[in-house]
Protein backbone atom coordinates (compact mmCIF):
# COMPACT_ATOMS: atom_id res chain seq x y z
CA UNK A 1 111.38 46.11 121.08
CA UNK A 2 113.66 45.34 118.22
CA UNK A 3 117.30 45.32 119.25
CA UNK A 4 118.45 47.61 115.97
CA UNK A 5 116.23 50.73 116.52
CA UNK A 6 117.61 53.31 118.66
CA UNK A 7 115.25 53.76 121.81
CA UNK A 8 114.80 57.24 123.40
CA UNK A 9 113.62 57.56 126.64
CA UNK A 10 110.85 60.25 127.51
CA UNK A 11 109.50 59.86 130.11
CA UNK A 12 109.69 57.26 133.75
CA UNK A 13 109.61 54.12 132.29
CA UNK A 14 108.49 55.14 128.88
CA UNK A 15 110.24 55.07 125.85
CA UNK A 16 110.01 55.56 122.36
CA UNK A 17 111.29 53.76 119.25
CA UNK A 18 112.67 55.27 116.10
CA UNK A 19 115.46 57.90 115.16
CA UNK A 20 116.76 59.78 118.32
CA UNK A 21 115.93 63.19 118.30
CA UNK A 22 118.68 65.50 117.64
CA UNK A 23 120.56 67.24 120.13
CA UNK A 24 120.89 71.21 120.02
CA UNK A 25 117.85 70.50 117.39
CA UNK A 26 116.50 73.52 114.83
CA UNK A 27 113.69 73.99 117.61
CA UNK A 28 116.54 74.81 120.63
CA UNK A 29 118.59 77.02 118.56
CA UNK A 30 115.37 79.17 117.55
CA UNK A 31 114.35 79.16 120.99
CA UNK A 32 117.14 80.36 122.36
CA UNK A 33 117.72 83.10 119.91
CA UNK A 34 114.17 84.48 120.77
CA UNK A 35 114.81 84.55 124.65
CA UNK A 36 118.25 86.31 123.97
CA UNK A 37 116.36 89.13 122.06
CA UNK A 38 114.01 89.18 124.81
CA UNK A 39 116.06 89.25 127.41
CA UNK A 40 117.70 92.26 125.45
CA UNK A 41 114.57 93.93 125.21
CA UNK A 42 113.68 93.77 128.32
CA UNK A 43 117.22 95.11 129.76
CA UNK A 44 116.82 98.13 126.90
CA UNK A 45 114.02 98.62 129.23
CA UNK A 46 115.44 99.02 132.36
CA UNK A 47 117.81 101.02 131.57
CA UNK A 48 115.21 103.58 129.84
CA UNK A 49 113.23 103.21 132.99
CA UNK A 50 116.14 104.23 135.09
CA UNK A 51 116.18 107.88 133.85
CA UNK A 52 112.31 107.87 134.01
CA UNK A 53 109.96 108.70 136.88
CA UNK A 54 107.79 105.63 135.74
CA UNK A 55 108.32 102.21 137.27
CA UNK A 56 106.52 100.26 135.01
CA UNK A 57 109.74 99.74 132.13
CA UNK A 58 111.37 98.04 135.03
CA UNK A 59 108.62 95.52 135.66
CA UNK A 60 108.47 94.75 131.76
CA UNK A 61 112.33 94.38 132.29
CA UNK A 62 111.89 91.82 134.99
CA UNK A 63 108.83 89.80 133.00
CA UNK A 64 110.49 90.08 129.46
CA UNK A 65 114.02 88.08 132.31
CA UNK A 66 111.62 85.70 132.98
CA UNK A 67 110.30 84.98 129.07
CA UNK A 68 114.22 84.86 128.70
CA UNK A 69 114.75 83.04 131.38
CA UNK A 70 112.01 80.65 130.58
CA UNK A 71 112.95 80.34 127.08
CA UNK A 72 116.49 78.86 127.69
CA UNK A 73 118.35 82.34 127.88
CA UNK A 74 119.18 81.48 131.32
CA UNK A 75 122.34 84.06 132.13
CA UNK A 76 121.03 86.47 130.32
CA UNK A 77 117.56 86.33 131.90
CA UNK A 78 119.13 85.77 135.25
CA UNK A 79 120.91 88.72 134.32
CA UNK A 80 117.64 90.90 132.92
CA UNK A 81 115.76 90.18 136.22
CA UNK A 82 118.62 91.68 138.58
CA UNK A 83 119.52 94.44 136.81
CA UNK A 84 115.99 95.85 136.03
CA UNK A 85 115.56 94.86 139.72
CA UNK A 86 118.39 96.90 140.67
CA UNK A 87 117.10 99.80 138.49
CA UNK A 88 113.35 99.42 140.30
CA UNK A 89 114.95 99.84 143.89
CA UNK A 90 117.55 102.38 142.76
CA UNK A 91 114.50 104.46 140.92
CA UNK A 92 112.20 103.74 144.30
CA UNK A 93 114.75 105.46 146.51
CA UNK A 94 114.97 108.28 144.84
CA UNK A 95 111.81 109.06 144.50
CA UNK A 96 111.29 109.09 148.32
CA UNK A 97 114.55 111.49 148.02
CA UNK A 98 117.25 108.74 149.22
CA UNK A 99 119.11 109.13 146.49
CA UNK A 100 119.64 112.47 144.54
CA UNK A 101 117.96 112.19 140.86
CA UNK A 102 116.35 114.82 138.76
CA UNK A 103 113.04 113.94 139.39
CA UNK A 104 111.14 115.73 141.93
CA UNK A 105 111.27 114.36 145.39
CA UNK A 106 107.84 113.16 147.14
CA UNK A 107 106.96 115.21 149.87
CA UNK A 108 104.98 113.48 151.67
CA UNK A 109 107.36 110.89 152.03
CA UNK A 110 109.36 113.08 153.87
């Protein structure tokens, strides 16, 4: 290895020789970005769901968290994922009439 090039490590024991790649790089930054307007998306979501009888916007609210999540958005996906949680187990209750809501109750639940 020549002494003069910067070395970056990739890997265990492996490393690469040339320019060091830029830190909070084009390709972070764009990343990022995405999973924050997923991760605002997906709490849009839940919070439609919540005044729905439907529980399917809250499990797009909890996988759009995760794309969030997954795509470096982490407090905001972290975020995403319990509140459409929240709004799933808040809209499951009352449907089986634990909580009052203006959807009609199950009966046979009852």
């Amino acid at each position: 290895m020549d002494p003069t090039k910067l070395t970056t490590k990739v890997g265990i024991g492996v490393e690469t020789e040339g320019l060091a790649p830029a830190v909070g790089g084009k390709e972070g930054t764009t990343k990022v970005f995405f999973g924050r307007v997923v991760c605002a998306v997906g709490l849009i979501s839940a919070v439609v769901g919540a005044f729905s009888v439907d529980v399917s916007l809250e499990v797009v609210g909890i996988v759009l968290g995760a794309l969030g999540y997954a795509l470096d958005a982490s407090k905001l996906g972290i975020l995403t994922i319990v509140f459409s949680t929240i709004a799933l187990v808040f809209l499951l209750a009352a449907g089986q009439g634990y909580v009052p809501g203006p959807w009609p109750i199950d009966s046979l639940a009852l």
